[in-house]
C-alpha atoms as a PDB file:
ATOM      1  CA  UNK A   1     -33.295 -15.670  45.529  1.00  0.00           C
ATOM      2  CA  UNK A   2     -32.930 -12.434  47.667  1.00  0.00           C
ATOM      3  CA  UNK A   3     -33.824  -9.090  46.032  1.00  0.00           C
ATOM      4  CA  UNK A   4     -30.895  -6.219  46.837  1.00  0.00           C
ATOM      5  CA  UNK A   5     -32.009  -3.978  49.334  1.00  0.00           C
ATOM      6  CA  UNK A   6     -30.460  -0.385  49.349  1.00  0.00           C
ATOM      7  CA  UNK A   7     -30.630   1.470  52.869  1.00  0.00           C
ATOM      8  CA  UNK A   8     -31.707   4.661  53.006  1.00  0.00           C
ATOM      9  CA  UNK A   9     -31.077   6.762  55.796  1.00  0.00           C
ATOM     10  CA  UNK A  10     -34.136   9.135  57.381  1.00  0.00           C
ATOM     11  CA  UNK A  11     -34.154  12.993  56.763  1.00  0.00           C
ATOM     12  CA  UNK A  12     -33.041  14.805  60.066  1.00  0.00           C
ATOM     13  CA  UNK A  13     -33.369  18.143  60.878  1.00  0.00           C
ATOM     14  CA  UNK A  14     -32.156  20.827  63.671  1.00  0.00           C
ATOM     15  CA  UNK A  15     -34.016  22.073  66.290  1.00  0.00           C
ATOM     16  CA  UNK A  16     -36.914  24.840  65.412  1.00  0.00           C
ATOM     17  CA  UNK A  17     -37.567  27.450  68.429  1.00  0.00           C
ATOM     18  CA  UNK A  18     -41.614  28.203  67.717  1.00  0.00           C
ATOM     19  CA  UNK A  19     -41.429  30.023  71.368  1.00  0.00           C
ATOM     20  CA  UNK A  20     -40.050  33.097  70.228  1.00  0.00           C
ATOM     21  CA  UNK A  21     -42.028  33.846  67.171  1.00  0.00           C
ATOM     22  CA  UNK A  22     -45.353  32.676  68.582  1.00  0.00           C
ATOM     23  CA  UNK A  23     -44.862  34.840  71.509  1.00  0.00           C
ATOM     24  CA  UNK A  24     -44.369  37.790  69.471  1.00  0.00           C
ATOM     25  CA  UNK A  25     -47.184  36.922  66.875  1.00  0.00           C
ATOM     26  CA  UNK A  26     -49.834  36.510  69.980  1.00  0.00           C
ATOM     27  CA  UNK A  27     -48.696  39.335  71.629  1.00  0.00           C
ATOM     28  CA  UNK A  28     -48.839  41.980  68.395  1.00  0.00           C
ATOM     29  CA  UNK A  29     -51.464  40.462  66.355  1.00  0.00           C
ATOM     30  CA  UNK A  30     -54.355  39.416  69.196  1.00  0.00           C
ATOM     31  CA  UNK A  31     -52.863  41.668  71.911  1.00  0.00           C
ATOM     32  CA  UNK A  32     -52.901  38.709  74.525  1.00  0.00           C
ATOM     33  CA  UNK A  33     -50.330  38.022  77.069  1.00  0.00           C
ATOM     34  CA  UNK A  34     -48.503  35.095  75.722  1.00  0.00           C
ATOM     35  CA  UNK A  35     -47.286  33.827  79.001  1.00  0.00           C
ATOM     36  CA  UNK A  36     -51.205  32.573  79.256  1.00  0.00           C
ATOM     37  CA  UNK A  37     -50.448  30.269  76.670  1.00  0.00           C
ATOM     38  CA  UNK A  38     -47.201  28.497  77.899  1.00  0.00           C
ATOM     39  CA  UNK A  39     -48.119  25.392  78.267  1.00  0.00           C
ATOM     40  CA  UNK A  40     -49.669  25.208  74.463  1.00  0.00           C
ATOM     41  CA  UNK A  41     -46.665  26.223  73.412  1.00  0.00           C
ATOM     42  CA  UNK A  42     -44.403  23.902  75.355  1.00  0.00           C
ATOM     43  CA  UNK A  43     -46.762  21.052  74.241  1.00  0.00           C
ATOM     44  CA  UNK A  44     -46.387  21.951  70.758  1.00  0.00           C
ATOM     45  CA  UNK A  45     -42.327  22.067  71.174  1.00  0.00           C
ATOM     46  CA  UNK A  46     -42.670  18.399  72.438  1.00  0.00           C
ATOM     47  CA  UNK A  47     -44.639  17.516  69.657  1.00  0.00           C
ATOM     48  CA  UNK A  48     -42.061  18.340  67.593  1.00  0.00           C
ATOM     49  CA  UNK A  49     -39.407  16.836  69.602  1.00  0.00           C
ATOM     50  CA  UNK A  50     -41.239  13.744  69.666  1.00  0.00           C
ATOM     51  CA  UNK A  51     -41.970  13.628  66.153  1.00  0.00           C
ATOM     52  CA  UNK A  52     -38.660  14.029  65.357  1.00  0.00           C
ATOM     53  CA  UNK A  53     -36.959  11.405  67.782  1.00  0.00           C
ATOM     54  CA  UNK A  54     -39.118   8.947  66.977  1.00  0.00           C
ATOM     55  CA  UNK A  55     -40.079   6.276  69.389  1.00  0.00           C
ATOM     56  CA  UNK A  56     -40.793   2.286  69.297  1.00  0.00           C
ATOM     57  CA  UNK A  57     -42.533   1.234  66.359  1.00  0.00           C
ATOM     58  CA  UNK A  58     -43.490   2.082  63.123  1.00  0.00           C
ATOM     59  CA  UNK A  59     -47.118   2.890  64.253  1.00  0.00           C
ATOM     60  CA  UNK A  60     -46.042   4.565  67.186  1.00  0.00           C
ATOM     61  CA  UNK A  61     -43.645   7.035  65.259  1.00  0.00           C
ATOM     62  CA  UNK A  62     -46.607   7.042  62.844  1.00  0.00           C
ATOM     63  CA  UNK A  63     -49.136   8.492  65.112  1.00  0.00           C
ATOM     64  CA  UNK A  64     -46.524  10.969  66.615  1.00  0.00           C
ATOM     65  CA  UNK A  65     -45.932  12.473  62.765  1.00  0.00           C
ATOM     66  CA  UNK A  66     -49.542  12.692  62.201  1.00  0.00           C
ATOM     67  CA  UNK A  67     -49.619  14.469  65.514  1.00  0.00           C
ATOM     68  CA  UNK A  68     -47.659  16.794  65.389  1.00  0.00           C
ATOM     69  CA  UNK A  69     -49.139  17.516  61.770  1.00  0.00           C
ATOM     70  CA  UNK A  70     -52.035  18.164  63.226  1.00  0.00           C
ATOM     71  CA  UNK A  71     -50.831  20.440  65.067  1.00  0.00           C
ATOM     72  CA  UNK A  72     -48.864  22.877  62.824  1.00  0.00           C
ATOM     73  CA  UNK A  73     -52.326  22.557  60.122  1.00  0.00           C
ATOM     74  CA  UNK A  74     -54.006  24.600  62.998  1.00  0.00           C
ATOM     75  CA  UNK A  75     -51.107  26.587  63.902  1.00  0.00           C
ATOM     76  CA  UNK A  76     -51.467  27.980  60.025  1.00  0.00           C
ATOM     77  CA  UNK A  77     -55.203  27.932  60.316  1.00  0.00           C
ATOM     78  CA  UNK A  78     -54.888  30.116  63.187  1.00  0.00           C
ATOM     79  CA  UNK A  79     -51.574  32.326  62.789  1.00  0.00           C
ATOM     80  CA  UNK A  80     -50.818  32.206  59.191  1.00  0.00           C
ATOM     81  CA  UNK A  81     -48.387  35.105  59.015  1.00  0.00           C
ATOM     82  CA  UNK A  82     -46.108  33.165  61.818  1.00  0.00           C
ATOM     83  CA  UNK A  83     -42.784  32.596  60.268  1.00  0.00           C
ATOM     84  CA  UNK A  84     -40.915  29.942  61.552  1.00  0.00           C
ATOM     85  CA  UNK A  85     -36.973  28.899  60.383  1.00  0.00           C
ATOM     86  CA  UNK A  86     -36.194  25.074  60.106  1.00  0.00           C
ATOM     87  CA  UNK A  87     -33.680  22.804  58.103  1.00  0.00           C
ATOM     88  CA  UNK A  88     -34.459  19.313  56.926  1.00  0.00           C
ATOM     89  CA  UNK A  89     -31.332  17.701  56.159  1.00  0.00           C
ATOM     90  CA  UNK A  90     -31.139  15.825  52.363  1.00  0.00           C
ATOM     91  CA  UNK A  91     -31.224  11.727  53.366  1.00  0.00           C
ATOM     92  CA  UNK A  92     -29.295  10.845  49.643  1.00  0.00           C
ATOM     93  CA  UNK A  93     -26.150  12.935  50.194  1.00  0.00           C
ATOM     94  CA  UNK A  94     -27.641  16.163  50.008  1.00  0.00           C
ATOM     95  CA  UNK A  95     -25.953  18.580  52.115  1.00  0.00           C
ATOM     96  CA  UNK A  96     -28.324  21.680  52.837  1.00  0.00           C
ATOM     97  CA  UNK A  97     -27.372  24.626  55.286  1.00  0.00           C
ATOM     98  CA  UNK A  98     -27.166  23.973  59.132  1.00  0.00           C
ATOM     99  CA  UNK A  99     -26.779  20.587  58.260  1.00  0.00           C
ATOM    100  CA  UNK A 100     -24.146  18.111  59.422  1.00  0.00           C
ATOM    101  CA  UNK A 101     -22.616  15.297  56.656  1.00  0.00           C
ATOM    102  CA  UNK A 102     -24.231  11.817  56.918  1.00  0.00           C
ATOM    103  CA  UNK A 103     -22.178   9.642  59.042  1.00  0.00           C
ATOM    104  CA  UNK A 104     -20.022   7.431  56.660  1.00  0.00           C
ATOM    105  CA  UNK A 105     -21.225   4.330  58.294  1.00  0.00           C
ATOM    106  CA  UNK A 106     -24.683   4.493  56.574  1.00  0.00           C
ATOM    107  CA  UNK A 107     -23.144   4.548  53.135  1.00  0.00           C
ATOM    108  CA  UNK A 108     -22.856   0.595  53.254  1.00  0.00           C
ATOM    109  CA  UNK A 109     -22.098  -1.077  49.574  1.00  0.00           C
ATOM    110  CA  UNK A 110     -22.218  -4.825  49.094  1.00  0.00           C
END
């Protein structure tokens, strides 16, 4: 006998521009020129991107999460009054700002 599965969809979210406000935090807090640090930055937007997409397998998408986790622990460690906006969108029906409706194809009953 086959136990009743119920499919859950994944959170999204929209995308998060850390460019801007980590340019402005390097620039008035440490007094740097935060074109030096473009390519940190632009790794740490594909880090994101990556994480969120999600790629191949279950380990795969793993490692990219824990990543890009990582990556914003230090981020706090090292700029903690950098304020970044992002959504997560609800995955049971809950609709949150800047946030699009599930598709009605994942709301399957049997």
């Amino acid at each position: 006998m086959q136990s009743p599965l119920i499919a859950v969809p994944l959170k999204t979210t929209t995308e998060a521009d850390y460019a801007g406000p980590l340019r402005q935090t390097i620039s008035s807090s440490y007094g740097d020129d935060p074109a030096s640090y473009a390519a940190e930055i632009a790794s740490l937007q594909r880090a994101r991107q990556d994480a969120v997409k999600g790629a191949g397998s279950e380990a795969t998408q793993r490692d990219l999460l824990y990543r890009y986790f990582g990556q914003l622990e230090l981020l706090e460690l090292r700029f903690p009054e950098l304020k970044v906006a992002f959504n997560w969108c609800g995955s049971l029906g809950l609709l949150l700002a800047g946030c699009d409706p599930p598709p009605s194809s994942s709301r399957t009953r049997r």
